[in-house]
N, C-alpha and C. Protein backbone atom coordinates (compact mmCIF):
# COMPACT_ATOMS: atom_id res chain seq x y z
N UNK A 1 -55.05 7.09 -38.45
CA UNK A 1 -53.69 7.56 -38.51
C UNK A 1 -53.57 8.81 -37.65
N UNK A 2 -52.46 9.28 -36.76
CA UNK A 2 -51.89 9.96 -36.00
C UNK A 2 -51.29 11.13 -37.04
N UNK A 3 -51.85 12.19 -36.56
CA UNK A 3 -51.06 13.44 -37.14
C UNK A 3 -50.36 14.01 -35.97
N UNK A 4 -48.77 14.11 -36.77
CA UNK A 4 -47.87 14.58 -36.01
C UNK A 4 -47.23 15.92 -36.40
N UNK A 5 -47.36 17.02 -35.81
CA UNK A 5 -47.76 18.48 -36.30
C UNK A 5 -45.94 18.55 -36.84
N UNK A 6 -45.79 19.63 -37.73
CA UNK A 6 -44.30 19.19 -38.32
C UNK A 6 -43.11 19.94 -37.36
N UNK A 7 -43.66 20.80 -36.54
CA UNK A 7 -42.79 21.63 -35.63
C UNK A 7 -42.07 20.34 -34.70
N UNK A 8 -42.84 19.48 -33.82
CA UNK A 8 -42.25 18.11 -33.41
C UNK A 8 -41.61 16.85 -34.04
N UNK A 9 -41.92 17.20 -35.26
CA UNK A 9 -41.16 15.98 -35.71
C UNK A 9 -39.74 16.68 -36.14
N UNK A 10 -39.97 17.98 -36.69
CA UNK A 10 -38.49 18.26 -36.45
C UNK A 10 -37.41 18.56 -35.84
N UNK A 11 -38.30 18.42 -34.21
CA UNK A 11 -37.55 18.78 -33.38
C UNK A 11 -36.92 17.17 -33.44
N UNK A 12 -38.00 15.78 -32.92
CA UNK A 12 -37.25 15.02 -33.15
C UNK A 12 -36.08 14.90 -33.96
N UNK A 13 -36.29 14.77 -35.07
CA UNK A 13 -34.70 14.61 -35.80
C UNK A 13 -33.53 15.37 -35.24
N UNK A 14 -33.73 16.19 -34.99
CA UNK A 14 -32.82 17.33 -34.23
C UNK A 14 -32.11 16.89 -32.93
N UNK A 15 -33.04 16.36 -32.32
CA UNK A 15 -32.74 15.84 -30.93
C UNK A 15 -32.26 14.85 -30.93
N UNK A 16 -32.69 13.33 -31.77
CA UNK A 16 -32.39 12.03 -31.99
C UNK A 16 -30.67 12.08 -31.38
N UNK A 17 -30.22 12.71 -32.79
CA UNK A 17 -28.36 12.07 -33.05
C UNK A 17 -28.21 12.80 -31.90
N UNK A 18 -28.29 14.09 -31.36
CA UNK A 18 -27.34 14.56 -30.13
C UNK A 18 -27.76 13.44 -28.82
N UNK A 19 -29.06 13.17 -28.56
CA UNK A 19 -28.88 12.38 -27.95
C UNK A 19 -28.77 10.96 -27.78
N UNK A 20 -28.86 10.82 -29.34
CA UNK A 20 -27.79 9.30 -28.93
C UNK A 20 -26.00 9.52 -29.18
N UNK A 21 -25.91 10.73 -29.21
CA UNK A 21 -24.31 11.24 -28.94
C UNK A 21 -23.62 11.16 -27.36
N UNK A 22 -24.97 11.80 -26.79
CA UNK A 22 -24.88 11.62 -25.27
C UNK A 22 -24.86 10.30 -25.02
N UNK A 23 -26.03 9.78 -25.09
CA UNK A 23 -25.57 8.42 -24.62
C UNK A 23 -24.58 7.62 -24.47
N UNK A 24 -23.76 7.82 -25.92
CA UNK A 24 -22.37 6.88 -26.54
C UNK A 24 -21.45 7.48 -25.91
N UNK A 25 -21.60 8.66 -25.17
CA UNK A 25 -20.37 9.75 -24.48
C UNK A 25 -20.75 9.13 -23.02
N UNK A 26 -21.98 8.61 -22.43
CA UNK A 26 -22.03 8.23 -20.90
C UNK A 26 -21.49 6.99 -21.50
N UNK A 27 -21.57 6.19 -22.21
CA UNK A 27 -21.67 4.95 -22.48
C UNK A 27 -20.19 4.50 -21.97
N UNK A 28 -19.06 5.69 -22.91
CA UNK A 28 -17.71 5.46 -22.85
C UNK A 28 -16.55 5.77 -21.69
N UNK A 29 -17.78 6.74 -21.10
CA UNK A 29 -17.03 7.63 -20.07
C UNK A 29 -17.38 6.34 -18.85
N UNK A 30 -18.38 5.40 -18.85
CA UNK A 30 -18.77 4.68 -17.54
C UNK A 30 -17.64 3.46 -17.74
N UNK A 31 -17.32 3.05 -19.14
CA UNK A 31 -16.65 1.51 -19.09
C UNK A 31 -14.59 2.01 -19.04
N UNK A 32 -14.54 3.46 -19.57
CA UNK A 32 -13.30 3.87 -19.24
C UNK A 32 -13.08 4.26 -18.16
N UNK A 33 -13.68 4.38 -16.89
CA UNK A 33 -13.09 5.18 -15.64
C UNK A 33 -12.03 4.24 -15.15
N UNK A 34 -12.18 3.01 -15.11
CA UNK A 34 -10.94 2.56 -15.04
C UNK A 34 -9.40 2.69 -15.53
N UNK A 35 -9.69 3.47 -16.38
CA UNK A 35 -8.58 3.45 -17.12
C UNK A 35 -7.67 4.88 -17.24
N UNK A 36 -8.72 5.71 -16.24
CA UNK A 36 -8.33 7.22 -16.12
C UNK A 36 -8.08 7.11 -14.37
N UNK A 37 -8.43 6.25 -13.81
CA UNK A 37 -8.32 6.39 -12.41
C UNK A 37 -7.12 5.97 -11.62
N UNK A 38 -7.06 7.09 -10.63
CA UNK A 38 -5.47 6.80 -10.21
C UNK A 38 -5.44 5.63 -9.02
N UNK A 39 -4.20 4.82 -9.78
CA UNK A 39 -4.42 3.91 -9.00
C UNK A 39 -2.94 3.92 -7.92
N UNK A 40 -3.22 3.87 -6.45
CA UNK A 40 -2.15 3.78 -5.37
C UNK A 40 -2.00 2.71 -5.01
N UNK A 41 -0.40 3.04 -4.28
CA UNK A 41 -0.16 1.39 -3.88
C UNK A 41 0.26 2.15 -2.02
N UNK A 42 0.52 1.46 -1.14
CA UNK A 42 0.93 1.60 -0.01
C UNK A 42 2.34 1.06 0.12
N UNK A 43 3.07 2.07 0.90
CA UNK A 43 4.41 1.56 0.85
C UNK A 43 4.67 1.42 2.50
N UNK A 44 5.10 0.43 3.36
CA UNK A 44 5.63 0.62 4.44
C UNK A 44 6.59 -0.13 5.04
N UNK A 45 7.54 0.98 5.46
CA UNK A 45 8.85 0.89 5.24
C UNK A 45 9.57 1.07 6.46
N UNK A 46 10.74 0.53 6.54
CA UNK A 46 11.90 1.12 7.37
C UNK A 46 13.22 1.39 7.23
N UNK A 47 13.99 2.60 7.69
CA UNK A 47 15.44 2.92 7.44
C UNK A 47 15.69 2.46 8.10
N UNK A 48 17.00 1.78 7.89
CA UNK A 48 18.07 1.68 9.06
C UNK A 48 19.72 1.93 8.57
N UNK A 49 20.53 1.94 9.57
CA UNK A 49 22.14 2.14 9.63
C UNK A 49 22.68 0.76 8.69
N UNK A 50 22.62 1.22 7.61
CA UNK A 50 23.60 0.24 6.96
C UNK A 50 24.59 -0.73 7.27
N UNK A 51 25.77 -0.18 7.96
CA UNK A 51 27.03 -0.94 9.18
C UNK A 51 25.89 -1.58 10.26
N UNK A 52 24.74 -0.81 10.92
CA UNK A 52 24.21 -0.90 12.16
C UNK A 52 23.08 -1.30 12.16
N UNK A 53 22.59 -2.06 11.82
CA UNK A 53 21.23 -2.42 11.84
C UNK A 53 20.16 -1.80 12.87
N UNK A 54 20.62 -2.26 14.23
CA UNK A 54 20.14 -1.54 15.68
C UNK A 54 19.69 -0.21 15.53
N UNK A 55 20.36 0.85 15.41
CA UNK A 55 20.78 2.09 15.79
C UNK A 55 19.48 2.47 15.35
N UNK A 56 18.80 3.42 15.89
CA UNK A 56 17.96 4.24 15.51
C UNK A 56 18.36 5.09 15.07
N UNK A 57 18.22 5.84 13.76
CA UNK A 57 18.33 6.97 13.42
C UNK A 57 17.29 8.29 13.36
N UNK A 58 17.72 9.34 13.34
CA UNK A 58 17.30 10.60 13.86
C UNK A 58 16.62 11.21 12.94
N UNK A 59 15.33 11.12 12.69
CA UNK A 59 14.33 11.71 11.50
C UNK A 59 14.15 11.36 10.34
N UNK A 60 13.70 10.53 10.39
CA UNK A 60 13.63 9.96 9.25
C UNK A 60 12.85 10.39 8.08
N UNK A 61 13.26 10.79 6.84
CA UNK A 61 11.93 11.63 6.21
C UNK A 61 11.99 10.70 4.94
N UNK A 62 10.76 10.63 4.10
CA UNK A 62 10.36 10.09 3.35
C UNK A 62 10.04 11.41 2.20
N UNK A 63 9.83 11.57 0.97
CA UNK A 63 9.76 12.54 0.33
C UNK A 63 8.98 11.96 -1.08
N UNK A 64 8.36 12.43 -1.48
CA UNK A 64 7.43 11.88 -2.72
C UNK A 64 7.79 13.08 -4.26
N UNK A 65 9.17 12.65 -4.75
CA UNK A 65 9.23 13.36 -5.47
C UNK A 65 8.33 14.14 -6.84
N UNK A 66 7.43 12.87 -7.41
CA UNK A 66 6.45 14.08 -7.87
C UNK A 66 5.39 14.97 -7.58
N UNK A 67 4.71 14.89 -6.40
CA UNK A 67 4.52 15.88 -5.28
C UNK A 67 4.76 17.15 -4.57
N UNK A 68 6.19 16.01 -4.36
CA UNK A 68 7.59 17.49 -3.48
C UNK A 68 6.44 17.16 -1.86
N UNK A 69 5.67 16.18 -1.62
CA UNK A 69 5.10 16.20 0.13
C UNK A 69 5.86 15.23 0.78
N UNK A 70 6.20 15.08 1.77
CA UNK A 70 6.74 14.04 2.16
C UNK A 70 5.93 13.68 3.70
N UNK A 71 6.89 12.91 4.71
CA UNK A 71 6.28 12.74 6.15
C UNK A 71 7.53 12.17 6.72
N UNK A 72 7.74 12.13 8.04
CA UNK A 72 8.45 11.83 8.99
C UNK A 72 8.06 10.51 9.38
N UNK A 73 9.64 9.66 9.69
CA UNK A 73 9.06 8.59 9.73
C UNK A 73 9.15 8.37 11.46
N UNK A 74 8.57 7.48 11.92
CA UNK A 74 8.19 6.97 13.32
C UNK A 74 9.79 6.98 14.43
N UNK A 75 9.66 6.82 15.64
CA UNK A 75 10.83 7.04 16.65
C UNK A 75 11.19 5.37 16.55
N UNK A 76 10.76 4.34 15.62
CA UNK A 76 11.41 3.12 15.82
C UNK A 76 11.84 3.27 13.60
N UNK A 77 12.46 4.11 13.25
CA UNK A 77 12.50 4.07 12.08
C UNK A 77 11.42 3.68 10.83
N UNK A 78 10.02 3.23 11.36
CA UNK A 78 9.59 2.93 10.36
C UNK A 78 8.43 3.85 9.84
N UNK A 79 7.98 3.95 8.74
CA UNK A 79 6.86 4.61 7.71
C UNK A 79 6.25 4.18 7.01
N UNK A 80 4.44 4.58 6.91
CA UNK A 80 3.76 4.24 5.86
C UNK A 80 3.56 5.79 4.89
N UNK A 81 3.71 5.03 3.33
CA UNK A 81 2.97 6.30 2.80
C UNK A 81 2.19 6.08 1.90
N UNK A 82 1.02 6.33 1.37
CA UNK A 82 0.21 5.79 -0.02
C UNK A 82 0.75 6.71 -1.65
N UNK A 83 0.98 6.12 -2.62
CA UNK A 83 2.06 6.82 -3.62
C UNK A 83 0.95 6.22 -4.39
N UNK A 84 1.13 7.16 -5.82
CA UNK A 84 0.71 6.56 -7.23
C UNK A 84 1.10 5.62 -7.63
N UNK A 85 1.03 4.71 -8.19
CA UNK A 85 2.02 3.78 -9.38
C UNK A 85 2.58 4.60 -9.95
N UNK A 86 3.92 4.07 -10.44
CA UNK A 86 4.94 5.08 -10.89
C UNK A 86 5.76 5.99 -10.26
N UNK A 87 5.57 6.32 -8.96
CA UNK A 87 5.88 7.55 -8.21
C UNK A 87 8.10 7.15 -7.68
N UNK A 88 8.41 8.27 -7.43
CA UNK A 88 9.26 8.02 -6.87
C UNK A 88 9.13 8.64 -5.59
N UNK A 89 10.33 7.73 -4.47
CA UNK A 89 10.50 8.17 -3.18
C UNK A 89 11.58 8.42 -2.94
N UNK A 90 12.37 9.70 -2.21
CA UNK A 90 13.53 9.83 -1.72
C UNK A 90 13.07 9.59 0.18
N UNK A 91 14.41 8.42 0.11
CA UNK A 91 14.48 8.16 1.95
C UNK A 91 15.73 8.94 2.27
N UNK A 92 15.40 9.59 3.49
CA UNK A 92 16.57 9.85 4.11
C UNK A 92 16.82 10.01 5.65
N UNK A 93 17.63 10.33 6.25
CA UNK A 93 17.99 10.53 7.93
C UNK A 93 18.73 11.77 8.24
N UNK A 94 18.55 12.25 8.83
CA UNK A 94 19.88 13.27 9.36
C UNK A 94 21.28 12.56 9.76
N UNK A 95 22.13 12.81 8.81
CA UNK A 95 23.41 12.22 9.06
C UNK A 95 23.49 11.75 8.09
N UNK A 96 22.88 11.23 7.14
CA UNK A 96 22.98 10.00 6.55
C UNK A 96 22.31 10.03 5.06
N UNK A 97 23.06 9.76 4.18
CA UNK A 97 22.85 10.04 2.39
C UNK A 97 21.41 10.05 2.35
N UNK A 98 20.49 9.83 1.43
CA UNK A 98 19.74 9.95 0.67
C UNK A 98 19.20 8.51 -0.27
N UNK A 99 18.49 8.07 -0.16
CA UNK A 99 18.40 6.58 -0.89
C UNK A 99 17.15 6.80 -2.04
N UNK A 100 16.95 7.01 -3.28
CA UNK A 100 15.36 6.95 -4.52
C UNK A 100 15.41 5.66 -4.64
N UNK A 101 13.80 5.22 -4.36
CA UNK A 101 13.60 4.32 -4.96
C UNK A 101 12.11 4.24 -5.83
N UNK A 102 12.36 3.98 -6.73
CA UNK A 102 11.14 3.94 -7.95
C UNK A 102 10.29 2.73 -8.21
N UNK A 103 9.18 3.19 -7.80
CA UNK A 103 7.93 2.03 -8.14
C UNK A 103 7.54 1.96 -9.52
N UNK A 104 8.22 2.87 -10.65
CA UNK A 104 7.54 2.43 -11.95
C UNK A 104 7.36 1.20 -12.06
N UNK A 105 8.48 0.54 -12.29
CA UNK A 105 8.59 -1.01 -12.93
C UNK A 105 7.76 -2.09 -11.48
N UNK A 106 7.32 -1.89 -10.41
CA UNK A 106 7.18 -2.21 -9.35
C UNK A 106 5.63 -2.47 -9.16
N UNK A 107 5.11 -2.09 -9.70
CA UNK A 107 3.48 -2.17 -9.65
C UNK A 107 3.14 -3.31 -9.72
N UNK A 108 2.89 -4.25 -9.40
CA UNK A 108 2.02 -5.89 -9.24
C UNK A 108 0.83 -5.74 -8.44
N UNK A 109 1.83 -5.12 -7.00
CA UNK A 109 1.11 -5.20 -6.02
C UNK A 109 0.57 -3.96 -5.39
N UNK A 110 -0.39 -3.88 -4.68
CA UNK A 110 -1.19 -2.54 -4.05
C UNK A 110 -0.20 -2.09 -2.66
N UNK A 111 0.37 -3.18 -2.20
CA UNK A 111 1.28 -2.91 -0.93
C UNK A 111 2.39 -3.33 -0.94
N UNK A 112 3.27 -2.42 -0.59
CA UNK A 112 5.01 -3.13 -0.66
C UNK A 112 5.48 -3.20 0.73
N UNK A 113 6.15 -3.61 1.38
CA UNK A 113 6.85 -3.55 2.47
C UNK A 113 8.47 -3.57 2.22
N UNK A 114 9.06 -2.50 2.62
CA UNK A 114 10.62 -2.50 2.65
C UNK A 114 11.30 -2.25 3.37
N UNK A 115 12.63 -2.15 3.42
CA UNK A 115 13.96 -1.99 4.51
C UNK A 115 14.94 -1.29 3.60
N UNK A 116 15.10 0.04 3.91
CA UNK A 116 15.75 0.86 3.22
C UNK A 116 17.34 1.10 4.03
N UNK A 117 18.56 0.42 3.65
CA UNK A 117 19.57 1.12 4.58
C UNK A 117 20.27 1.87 3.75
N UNK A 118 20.34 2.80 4.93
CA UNK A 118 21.33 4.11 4.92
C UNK A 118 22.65 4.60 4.53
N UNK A 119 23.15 4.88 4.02
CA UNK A 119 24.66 5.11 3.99
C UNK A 119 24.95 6.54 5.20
N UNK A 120 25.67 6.46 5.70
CA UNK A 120 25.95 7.91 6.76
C UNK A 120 27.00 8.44 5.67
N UNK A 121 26.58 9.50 6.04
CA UNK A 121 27.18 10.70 4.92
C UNK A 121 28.58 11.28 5.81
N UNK A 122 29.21 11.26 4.84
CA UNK A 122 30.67 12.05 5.48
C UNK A 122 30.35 13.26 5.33
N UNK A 123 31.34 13.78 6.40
CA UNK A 123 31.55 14.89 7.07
C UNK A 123 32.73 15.52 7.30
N UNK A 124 33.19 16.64 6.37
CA UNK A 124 34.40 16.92 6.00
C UNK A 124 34.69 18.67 7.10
């Protein structure tokens, strides 16, 4: 028979539960990262003139309201941007209203492609 001096065996006990605490804490943290991880979708898009399909319009900006970052869209009206699920986007042009559109309910897919038209904003 094995003598096991009593200073180690009580460390065992001591040690045992915390580390099978750890374990059950890697255990949960490895099969949940999915479920904490942010997942994006790609949006790419184009404005155009509502009445005008043709017309190029003049700056096109894209805006990521929970952010507040946005980007400029291209000299042929169009833009990519990568967003959260859930996120909203304000489109807009110089001249020309303001369009939100919300991906909450929208999530299926990782990539959307759209055609955003414009309303031109009066000018009083």
């Amino acid at each position: 028979m094995i003598h096991i001096p009593s200073f180690i065996q009580s460390r065992a006990v001591i040690h045992f539960p915390a580390l099978r605490f750890l374990w059950m804490i890697l255990f949960v943290a490895a099969f949940s990262s999915n479920v904490f991880a942010q997942q994006y979708i790609t949006i790419n898009g184009k404005a155009m003139d509502e009445d005008h399909p043709a017309f190029l319009l003049e700056q096109v900006m894209v805006i990521n309201l929970r952010t507040q970052q946005g980007i400029f869209g291209n000299a042929d009206n169009s833009f990519s941007i990568s967003i959260e699920k859930n996120d909203t986007l304000v489109i807009t042009a110089l001249g020309y209203r303001s369009d939100k559109i919300c991906f909450r309910d929208s999530v299926l897919k990782d990539f959307y492609t759209i055609i955003v038209p414009l309303k031109r904003s009066v000018s009083r």
